[in-house]
PDB file of N, CA and C in Angstrom:
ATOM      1  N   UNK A   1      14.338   1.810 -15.494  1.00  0.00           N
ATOM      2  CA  UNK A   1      13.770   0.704 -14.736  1.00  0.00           C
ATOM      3  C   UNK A   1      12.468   1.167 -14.089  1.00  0.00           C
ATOM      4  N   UNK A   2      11.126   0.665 -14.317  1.00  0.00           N
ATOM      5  CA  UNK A   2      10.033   1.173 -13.897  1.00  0.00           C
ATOM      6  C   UNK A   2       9.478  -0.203 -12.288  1.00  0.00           C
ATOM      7  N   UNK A   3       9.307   0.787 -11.291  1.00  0.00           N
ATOM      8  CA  UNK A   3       8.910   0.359 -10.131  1.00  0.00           C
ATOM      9  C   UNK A   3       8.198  -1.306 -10.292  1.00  0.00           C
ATOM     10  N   UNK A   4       8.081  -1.705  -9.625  1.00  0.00           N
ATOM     11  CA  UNK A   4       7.195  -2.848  -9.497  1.00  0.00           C
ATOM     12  C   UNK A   4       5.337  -2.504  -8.926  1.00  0.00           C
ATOM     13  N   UNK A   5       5.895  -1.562  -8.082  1.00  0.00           N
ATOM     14  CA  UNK A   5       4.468  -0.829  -7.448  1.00  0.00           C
ATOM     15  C   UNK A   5       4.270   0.841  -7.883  1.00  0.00           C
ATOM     16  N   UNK A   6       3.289   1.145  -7.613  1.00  0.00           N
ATOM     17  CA  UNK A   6       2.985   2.988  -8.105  1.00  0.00           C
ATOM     18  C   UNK A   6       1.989   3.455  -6.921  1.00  0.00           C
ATOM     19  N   UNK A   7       1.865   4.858  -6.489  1.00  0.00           N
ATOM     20  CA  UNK A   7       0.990   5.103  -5.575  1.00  0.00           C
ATOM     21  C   UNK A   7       0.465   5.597  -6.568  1.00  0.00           C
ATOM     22  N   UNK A   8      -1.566   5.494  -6.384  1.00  0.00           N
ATOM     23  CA  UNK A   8      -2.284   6.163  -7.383  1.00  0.00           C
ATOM     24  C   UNK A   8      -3.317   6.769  -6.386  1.00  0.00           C
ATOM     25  N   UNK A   9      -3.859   8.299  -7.157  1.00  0.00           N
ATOM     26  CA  UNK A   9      -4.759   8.604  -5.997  1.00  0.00           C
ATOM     27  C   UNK A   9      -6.446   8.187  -7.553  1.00  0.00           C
ATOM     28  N   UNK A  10      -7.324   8.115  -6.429  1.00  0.00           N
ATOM     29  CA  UNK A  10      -8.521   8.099  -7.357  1.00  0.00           C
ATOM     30  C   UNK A  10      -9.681   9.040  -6.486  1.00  0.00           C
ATOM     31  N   UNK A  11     -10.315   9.382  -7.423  1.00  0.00           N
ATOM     32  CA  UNK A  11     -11.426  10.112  -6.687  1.00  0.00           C
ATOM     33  C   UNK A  11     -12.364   9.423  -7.095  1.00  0.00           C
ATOM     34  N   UNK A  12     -13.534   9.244  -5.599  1.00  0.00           N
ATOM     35  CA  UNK A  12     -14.917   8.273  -5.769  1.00  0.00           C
ATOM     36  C   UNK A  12     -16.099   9.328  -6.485  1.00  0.00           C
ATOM     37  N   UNK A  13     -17.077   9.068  -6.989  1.00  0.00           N
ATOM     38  CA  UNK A  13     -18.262   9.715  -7.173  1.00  0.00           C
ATOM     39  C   UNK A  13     -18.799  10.644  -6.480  1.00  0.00           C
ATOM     40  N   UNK A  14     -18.653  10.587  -5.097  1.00  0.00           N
ATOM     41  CA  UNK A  14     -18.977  11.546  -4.151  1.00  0.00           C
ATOM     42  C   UNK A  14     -18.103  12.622  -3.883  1.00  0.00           C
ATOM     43  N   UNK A  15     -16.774  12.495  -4.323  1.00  0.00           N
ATOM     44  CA  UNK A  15     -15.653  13.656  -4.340  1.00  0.00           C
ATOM     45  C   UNK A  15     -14.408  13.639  -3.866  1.00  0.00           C
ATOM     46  N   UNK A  16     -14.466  12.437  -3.009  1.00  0.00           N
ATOM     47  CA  UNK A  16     -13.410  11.550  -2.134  1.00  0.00           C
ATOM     48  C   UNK A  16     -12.572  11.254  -2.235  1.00  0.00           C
ATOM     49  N   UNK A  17     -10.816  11.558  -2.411  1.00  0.00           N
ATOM     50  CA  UNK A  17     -10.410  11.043  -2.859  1.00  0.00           C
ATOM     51  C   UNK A  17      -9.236   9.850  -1.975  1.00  0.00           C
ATOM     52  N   UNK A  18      -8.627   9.053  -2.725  1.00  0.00           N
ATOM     53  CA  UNK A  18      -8.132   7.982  -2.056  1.00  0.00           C
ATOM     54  C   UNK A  18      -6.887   7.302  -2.665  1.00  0.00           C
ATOM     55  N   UNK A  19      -5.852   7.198  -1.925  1.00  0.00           N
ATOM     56  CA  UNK A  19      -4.983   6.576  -2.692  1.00  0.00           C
ATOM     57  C   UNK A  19      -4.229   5.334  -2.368  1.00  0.00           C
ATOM     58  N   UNK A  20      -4.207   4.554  -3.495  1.00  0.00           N
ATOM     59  CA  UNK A  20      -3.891   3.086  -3.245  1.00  0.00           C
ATOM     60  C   UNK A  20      -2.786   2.745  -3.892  1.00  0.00           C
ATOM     61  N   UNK A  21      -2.077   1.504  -3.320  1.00  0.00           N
ATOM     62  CA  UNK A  21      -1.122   1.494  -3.758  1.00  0.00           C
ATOM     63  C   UNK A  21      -1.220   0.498  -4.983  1.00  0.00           C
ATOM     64  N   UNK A  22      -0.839   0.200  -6.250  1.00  0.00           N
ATOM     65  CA  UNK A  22      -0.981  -0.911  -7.144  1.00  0.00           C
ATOM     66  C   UNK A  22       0.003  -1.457  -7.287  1.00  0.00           C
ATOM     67  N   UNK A  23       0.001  -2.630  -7.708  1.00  0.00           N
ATOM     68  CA  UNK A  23       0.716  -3.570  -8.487  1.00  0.00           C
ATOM     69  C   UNK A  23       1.006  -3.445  -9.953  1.00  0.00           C
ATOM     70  N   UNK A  24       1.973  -2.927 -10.397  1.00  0.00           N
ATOM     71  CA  UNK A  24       1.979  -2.141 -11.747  1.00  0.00           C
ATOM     72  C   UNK A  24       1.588  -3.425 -12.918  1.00  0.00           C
ATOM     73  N   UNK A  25       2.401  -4.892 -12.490  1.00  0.00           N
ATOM     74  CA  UNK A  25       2.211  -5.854 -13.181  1.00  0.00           C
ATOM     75  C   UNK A  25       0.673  -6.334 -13.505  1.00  0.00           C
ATOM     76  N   UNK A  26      -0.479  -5.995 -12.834  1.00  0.00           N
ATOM     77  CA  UNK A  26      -1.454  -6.254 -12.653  1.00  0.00           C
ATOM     78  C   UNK A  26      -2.340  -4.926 -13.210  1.00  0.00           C
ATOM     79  N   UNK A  27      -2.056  -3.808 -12.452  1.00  0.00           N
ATOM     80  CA  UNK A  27      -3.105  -2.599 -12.463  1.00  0.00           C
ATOM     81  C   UNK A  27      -4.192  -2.885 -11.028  1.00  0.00           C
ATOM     82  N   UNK A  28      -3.653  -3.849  -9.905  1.00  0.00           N
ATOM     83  CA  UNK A  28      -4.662  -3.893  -8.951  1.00  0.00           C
ATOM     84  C   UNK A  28      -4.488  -3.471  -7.785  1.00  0.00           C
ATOM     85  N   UNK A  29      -4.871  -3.004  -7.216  1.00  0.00           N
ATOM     86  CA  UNK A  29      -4.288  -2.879  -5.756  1.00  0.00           C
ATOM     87  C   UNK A  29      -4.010  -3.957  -4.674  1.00  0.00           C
ATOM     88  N   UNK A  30      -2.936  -3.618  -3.789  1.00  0.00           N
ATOM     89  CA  UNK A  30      -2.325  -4.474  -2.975  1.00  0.00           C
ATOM     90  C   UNK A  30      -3.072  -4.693  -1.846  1.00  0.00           C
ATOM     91  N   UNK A  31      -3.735  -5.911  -2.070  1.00  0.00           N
ATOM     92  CA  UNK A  31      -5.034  -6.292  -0.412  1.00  0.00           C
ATOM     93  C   UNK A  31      -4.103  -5.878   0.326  1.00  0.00           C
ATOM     94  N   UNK A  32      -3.236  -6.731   1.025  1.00  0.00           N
ATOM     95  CA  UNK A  32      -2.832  -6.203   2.660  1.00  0.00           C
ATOM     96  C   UNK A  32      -2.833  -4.657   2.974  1.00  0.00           C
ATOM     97  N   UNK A  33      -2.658  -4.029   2.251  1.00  0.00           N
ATOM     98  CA  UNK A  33      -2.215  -2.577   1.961  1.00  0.00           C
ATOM     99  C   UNK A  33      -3.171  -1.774   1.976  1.00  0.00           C
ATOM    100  N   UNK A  34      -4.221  -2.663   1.338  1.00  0.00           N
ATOM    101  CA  UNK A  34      -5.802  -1.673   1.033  1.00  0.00           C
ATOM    102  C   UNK A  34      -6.144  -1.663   2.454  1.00  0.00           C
ATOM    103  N   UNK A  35      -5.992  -3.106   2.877  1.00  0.00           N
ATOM    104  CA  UNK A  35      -6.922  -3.210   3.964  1.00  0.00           C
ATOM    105  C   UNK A  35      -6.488  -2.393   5.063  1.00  0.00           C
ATOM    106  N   UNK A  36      -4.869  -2.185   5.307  1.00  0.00           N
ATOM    107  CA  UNK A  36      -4.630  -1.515   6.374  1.00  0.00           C
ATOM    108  C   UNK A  36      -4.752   0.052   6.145  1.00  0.00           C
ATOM    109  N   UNK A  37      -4.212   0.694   5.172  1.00  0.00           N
ATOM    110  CA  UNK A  37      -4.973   2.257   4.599  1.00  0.00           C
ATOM    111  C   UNK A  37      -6.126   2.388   5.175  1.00  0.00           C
ATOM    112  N   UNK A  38      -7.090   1.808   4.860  1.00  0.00           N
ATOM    113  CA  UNK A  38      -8.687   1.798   5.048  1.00  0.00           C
ATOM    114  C   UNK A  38      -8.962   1.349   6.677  1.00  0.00           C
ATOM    115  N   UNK A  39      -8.404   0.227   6.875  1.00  0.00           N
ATOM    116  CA  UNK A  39      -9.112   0.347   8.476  1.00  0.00           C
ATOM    117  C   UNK A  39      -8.183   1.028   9.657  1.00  0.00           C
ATOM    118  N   UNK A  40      -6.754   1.622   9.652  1.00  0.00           N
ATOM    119  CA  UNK A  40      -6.028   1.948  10.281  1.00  0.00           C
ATOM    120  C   UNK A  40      -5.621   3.485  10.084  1.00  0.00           C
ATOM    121  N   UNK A  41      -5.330   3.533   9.260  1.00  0.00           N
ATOM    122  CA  UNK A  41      -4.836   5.034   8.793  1.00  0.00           C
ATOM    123  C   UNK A  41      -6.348   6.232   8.314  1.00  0.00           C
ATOM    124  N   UNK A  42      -7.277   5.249   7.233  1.00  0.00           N
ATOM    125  CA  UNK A  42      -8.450   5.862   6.830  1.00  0.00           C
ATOM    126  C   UNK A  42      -9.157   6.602   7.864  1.00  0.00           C
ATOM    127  N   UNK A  43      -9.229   5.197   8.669  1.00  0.00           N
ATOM    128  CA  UNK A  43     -10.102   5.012   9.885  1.00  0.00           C
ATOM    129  C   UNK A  43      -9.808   5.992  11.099  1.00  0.00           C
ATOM    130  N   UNK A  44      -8.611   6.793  10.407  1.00  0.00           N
ATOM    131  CA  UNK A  44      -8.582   7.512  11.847  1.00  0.00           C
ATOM    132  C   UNK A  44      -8.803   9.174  11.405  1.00  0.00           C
ATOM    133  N   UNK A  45      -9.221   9.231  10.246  1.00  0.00           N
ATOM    134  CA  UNK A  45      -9.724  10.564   9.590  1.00  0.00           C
ATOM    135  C   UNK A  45      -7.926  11.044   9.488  1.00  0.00           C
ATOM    136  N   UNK A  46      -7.230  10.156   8.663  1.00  0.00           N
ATOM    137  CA  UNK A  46      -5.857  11.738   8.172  1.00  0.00           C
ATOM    138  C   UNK A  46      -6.382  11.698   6.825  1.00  0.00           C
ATOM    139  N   UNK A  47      -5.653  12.823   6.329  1.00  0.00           N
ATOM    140  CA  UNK A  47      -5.529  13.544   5.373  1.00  0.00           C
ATOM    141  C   UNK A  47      -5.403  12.483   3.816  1.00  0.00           C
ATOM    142  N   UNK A  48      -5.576  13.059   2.524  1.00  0.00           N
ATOM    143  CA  UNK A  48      -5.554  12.340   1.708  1.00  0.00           C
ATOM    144  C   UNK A  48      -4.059  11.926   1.266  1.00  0.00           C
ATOM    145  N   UNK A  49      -3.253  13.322   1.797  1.00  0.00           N
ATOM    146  CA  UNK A  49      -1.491  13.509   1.867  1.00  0.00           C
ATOM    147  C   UNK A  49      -1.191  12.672   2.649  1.00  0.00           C
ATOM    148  N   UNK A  50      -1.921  12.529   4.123  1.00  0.00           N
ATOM    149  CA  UNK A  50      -1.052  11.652   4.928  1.00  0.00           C
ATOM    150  C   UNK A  50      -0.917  10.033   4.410  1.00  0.00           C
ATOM    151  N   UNK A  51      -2.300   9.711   3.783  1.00  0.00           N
ATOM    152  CA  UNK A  51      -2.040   8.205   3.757  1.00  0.00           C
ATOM    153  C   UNK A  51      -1.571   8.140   2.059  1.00  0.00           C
ATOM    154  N   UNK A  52      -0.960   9.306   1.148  1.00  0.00           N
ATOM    155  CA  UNK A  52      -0.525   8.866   0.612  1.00  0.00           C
ATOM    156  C   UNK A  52       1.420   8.710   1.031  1.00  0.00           C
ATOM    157  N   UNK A  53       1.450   9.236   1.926  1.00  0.00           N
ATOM    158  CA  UNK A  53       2.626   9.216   2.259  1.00  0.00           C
ATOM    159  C   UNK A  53       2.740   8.102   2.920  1.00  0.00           C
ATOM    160  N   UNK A  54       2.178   7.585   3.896  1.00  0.00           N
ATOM    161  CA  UNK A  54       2.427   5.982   4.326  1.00  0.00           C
ATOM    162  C   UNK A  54       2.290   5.222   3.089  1.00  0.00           C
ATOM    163  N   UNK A  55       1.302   5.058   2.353  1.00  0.00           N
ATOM    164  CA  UNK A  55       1.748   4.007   1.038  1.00  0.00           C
ATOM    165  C   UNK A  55       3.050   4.261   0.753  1.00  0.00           C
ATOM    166  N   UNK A  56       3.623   5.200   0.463  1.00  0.00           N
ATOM    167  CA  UNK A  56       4.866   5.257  -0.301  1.00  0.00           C
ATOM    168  C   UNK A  56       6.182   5.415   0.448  1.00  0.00           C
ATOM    169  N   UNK A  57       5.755   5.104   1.783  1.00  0.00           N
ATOM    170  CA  UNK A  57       6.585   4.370   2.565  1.00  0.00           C
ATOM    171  C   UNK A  57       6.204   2.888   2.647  1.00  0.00           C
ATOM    172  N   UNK A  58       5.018   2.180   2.636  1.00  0.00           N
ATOM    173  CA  UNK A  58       5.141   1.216   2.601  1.00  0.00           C
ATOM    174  C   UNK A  58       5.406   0.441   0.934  1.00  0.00           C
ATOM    175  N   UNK A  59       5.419   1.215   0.109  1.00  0.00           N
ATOM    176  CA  UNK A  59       5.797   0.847  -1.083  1.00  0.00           C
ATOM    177  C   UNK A  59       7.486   0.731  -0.788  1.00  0.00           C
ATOM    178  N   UNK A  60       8.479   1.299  -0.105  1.00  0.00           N
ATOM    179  CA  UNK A  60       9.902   1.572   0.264  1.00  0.00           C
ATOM    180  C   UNK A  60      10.198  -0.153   0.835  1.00  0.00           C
ATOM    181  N   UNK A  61       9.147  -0.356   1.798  1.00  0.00           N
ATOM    182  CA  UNK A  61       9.262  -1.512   2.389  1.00  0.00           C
ATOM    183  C   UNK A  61       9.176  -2.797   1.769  1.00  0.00           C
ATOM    184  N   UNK A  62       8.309  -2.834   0.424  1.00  0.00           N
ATOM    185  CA  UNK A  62       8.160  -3.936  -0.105  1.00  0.00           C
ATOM    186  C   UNK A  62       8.734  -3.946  -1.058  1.00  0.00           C
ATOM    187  N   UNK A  63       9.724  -3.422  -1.815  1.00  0.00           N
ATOM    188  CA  UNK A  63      10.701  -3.247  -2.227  1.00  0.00           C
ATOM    189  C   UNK A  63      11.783  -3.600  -2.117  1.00  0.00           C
ATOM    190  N   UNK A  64      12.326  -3.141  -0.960  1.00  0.00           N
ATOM    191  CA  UNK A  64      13.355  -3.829  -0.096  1.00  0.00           C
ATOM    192  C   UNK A  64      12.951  -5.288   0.046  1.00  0.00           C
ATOM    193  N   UNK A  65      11.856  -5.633   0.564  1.00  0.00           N
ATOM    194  CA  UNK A  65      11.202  -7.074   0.841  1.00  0.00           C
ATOM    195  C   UNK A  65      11.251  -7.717  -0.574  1.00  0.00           C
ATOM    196  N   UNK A  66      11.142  -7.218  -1.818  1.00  0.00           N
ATOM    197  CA  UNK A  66      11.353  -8.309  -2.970  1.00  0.00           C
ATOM    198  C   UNK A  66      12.916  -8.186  -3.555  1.00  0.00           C
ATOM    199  N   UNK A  67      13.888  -6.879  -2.926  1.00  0.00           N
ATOM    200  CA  UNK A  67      15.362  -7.402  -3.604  1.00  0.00           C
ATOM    201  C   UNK A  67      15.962  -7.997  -2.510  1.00  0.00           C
ATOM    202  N   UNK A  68      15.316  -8.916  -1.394  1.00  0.00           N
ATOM    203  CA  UNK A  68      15.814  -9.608  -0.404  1.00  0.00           C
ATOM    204  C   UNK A  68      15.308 -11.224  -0.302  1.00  0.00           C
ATOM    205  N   UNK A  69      13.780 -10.909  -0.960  1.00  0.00           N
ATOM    206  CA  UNK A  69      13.344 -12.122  -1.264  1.00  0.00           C
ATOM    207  C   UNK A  69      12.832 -12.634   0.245  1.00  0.00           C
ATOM    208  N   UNK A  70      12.251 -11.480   0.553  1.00  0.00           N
ATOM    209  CA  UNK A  70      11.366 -11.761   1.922  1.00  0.00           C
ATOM    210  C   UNK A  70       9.714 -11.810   1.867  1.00  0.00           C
ATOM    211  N   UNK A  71       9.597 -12.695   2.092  1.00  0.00           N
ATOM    212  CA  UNK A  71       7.778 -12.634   2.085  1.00  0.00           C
ATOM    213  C   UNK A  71       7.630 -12.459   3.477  1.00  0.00           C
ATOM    214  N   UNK A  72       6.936 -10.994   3.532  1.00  0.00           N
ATOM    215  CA  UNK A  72       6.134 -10.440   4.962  1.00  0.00           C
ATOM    216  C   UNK A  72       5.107 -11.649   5.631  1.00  0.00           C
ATOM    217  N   UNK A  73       4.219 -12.531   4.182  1.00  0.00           N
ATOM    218  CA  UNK A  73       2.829 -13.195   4.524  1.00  0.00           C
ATOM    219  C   UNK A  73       3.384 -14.258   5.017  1.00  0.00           C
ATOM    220  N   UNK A  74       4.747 -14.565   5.045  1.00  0.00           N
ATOM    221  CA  UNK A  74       5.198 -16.209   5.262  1.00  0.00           C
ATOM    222  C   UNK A  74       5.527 -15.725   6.802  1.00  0.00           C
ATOM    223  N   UNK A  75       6.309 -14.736   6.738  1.00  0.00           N
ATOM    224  CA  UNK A  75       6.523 -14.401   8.646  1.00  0.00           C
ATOM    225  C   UNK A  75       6.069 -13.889   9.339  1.00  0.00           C
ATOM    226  N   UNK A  76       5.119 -13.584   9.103  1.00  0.00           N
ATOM    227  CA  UNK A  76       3.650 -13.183   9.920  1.00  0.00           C
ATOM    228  C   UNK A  76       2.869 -14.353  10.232  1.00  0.00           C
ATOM    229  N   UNK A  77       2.746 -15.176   9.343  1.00  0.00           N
ATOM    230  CA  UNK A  77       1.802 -16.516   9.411  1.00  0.00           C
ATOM    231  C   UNK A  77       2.717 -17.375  10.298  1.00  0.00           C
ATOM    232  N   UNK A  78       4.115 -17.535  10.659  1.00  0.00           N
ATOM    233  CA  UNK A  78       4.755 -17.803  11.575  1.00  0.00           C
ATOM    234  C   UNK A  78       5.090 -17.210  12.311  1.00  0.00           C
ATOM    235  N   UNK A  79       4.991 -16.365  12.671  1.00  0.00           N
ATOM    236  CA  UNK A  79       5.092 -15.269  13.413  1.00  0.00           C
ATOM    237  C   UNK A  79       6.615 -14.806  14.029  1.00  0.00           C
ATOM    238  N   UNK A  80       7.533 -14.888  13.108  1.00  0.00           N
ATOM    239  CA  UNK A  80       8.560 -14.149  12.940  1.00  0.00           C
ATOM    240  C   UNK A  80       8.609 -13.063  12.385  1.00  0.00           C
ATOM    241  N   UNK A  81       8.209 -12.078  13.064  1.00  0.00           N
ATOM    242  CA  UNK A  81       8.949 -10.559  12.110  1.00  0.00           C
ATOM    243  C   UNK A  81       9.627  -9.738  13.086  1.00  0.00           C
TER     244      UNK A  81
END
């Protein structure tokens, strides 16, 4: 049985590297996910290890969230979570 999501690291042109989480069905990365990596975790200078380890905890989470059949975007936008 292959994941629904994958953590991938990529390295930029400048040497950088970065890792995002994808959508295996797609090959794209997960906006909410990008965005918080990048302005929360990025943003606070950790490691390339550390924020691959929060993706793949938050990959744990959305997981659980699709064999429960929970949409995070529906209870946030109501603001139940």
């Amino acid at each position: 049985m292959s994941s629904r999501y994958t953590v991938k690291n990529i390295v930029c042109e400048s040497g950088e590297r970065l890792a995002l989480l994808l959508d295996t069905s797609t090959g794209l990365p997960i906006f909410d996910v990008t965005v918080y990596i990048v302005a929360e975790v990025r943003g606070k200078n950790r490691s390339s290890a550390t924020i691959e380890q929060v993706l793949r905890s938050l990959k744990v989470l959305l997981l659980f969230c699709d064999l429960r059949d929970i949409s995070l975007d529906v209870r946030m936008q109501e603001g139940r979570l």
